[in-house]
N, C-alpha and C. Protein backbone atom coordinates (compact mmCIF):
# COMPACT_ATOMS: atom_id res chain seq x y z
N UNK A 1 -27.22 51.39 3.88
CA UNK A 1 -27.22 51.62 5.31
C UNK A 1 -26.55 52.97 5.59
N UNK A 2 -27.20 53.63 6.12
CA UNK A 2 -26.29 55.49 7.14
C UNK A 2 -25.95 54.89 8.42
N UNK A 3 -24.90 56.16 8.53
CA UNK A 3 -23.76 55.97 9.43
C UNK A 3 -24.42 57.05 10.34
N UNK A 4 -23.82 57.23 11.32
CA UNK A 4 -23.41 58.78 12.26
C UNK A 4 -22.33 58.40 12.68
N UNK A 5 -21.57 59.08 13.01
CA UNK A 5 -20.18 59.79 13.40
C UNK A 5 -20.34 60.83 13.73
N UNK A 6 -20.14 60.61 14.99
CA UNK A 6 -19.80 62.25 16.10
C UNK A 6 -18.63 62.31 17.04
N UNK A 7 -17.98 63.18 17.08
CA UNK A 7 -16.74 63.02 17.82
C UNK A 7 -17.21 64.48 18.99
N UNK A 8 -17.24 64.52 20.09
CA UNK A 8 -17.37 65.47 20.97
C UNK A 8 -16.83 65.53 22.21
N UNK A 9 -15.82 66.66 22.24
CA UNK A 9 -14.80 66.90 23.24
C UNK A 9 -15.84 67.12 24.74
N UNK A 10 -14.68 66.51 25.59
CA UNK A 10 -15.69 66.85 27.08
C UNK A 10 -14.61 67.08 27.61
N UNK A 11 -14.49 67.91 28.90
CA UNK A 11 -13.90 68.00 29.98
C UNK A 11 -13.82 67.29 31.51
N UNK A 12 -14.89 66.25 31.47
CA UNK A 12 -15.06 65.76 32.18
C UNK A 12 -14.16 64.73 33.10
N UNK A 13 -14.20 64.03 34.39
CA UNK A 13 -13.69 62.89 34.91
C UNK A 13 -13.73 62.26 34.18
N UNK A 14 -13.27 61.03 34.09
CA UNK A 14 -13.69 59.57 33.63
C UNK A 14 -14.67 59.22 34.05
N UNK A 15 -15.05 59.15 35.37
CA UNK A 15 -16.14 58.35 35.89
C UNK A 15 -17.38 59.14 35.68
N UNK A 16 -17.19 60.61 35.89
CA UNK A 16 -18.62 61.49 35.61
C UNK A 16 -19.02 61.56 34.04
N UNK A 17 -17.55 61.41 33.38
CA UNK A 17 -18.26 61.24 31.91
C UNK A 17 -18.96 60.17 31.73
N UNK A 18 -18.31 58.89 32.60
CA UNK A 18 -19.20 57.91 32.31
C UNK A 18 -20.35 57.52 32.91
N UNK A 19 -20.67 58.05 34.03
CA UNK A 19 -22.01 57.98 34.72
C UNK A 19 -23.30 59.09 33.78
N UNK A 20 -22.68 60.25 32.70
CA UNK A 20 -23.19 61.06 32.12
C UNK A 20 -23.85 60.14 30.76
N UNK A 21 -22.68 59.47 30.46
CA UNK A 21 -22.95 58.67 29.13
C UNK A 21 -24.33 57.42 29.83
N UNK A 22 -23.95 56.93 30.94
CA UNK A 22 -25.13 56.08 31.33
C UNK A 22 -26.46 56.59 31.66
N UNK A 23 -26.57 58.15 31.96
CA UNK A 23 -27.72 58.27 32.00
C UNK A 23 -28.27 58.88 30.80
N UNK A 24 -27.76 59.12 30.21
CA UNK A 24 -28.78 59.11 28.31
C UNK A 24 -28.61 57.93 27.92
N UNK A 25 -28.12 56.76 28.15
CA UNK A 25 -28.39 55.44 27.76
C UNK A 25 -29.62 54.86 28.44
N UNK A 26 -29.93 55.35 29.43
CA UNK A 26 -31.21 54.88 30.49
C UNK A 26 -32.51 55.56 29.81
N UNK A 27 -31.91 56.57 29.46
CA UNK A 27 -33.46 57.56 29.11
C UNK A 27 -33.62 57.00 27.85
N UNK A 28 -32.55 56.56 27.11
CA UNK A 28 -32.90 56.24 25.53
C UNK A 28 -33.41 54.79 25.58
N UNK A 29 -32.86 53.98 26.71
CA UNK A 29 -33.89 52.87 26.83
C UNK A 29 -35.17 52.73 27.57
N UNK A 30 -35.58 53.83 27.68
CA UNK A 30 -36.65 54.04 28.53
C UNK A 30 -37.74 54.74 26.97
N UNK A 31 -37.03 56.08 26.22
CA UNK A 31 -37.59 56.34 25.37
C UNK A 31 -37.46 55.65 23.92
N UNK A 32 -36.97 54.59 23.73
CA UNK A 32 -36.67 54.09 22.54
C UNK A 32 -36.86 52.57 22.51
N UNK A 33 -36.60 52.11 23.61
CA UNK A 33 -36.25 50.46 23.90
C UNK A 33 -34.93 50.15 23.23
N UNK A 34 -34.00 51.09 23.22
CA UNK A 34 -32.42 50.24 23.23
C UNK A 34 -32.25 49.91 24.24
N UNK A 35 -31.59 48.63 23.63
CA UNK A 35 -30.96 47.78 24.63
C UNK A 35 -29.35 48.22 24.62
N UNK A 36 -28.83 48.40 25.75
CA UNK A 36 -26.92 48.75 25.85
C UNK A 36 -26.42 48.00 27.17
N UNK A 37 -25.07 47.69 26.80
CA UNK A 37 -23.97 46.99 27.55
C UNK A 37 -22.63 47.88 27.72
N UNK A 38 -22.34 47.72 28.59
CA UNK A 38 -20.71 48.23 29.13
C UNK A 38 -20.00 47.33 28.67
N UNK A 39 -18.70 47.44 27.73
CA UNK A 39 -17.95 46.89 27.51
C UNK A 39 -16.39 47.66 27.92
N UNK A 40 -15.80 48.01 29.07
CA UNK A 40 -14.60 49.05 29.48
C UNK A 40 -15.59 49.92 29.30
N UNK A 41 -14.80 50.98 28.78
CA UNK A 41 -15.51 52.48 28.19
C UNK A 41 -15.89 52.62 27.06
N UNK A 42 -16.58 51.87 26.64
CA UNK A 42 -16.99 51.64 25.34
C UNK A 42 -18.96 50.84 25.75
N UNK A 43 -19.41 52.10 25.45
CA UNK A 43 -20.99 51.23 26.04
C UNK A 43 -22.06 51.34 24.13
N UNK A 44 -22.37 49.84 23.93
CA UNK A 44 -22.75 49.35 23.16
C UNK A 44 -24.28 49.53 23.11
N UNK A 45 -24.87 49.80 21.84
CA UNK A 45 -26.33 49.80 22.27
C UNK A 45 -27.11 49.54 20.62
N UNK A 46 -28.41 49.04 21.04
CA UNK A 46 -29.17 48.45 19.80
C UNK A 46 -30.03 48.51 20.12
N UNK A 47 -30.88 48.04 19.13
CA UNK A 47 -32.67 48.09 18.68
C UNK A 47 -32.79 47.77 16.97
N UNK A 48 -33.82 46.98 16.83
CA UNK A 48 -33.93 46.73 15.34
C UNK A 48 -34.02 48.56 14.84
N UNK A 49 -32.81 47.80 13.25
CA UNK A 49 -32.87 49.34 12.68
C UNK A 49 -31.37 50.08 13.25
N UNK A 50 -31.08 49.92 14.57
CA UNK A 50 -29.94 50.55 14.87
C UNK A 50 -29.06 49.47 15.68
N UNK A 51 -27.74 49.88 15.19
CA UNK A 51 -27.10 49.45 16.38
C UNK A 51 -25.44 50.50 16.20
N UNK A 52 -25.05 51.02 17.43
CA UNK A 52 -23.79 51.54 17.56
C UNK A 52 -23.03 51.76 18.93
N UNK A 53 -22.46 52.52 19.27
CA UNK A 53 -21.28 52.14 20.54
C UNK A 53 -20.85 54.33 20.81
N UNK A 54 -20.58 54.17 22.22
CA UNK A 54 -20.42 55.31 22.53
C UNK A 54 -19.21 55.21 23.27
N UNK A 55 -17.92 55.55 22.51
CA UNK A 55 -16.79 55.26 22.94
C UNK A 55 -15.92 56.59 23.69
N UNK A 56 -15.89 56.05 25.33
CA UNK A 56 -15.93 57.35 26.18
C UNK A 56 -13.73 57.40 26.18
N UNK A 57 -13.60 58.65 25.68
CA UNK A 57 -12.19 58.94 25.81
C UNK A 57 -11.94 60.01 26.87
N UNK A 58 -10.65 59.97 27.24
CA UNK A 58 -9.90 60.94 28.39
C UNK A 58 -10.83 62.59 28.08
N UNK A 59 -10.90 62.88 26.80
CA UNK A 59 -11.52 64.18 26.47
C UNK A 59 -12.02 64.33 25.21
N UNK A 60 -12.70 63.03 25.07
CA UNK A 60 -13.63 63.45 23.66
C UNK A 60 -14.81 61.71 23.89
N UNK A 61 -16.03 61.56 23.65
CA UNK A 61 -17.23 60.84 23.38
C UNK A 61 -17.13 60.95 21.87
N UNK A 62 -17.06 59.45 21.32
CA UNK A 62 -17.23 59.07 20.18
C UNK A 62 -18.23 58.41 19.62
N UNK A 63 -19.46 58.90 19.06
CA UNK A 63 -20.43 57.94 19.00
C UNK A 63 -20.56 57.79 17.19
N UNK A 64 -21.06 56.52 16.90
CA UNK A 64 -20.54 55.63 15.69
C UNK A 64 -22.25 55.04 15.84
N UNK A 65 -22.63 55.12 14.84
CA UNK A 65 -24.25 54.55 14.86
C UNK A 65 -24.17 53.43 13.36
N UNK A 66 -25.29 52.71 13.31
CA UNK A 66 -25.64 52.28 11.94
C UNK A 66 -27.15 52.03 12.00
N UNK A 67 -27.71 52.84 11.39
CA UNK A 67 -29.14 53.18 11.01
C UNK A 67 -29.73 52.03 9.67
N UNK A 68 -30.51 51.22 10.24
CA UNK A 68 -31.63 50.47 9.04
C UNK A 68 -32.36 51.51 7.86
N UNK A 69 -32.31 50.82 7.43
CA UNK A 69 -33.44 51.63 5.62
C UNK A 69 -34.58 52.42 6.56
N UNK A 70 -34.93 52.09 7.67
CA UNK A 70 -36.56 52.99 8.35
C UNK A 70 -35.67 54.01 8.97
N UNK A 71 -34.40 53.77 10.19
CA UNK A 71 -34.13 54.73 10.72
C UNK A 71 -33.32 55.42 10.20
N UNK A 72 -32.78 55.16 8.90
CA UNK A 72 -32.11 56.21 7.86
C UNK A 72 -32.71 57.44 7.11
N UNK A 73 -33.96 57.24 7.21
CA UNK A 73 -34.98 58.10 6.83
C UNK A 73 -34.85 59.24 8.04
N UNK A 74 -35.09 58.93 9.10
CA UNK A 74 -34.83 60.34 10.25
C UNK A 74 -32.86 60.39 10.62
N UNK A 75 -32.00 60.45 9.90
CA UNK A 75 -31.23 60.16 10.70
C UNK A 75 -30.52 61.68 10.79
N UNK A 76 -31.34 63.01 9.78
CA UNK A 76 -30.69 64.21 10.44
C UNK A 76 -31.42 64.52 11.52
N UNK A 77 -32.75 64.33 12.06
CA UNK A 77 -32.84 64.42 13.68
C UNK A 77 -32.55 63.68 14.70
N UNK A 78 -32.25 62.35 13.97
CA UNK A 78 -31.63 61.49 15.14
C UNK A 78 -30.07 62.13 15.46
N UNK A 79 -29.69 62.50 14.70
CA UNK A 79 -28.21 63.04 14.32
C UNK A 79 -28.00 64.64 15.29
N UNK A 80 -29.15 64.77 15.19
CA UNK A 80 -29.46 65.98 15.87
C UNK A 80 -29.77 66.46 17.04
N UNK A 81 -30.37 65.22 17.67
CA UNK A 81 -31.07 64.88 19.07
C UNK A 81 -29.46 64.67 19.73
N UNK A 82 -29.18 63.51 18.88
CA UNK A 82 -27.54 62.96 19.65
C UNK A 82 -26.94 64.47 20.01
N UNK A 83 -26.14 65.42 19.15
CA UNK A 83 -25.80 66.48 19.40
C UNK A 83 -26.37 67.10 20.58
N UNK A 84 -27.55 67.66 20.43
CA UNK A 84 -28.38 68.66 21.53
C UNK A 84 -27.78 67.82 22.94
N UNK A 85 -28.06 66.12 23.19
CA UNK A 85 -28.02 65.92 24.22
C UNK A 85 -26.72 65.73 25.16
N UNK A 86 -25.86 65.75 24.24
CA UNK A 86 -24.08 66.14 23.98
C UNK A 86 -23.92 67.17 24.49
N UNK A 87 -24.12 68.25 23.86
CA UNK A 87 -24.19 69.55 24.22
C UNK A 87 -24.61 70.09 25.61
N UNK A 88 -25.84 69.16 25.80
CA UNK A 88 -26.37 69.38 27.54
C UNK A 88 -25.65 68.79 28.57
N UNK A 89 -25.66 67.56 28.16
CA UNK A 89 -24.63 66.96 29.35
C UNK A 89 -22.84 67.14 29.01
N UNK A 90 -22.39 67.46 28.49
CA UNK A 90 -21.09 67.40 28.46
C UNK A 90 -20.38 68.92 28.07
């Protein structure tokens, strides 16, 4: 099984980081069919093949993945996509 681990500093509110983190969770369940939950600041998300958590801090987004044998095969553009969309919103 592959991992991702990304740690990425933001400057953001609390609440705008977290309304930021909910809307790439919407688009990724819109473009992917993950399913995600709010747990505090910690929003959880899955789909066969994946499951990991996007853990929103005072000034850093921590995202922690675990990729199946199929989605381990793409996981430097999945790895990559995560980044770019990091980069845009935060």
């Amino acid at each position: 099984m592959s991992r991702i681990d990304i740690r990425h500093a933001h400057s953001l509110s609390r609440a705008k980081a977290k309304k930021a983190v909910d809307e790439v969770a919407v688009k990724l369940a819109e473009r992917f069919g993950i399913d995600y939950t709010w747990e505090g600041d910690v929003l959880n998300f899955s789909r066969p093949g994946v499951d990991g958590q996007i853990a929103l801090g005072a000034d850093e987004l921590h995202v922690q993945a675990k990729l199946g044998f199929f989605a381990a095969m793409f996981k430097e553009p999945i790895e990559s996509e995560i980044r770019r969309v990091l980069t845009e919103k935060f």
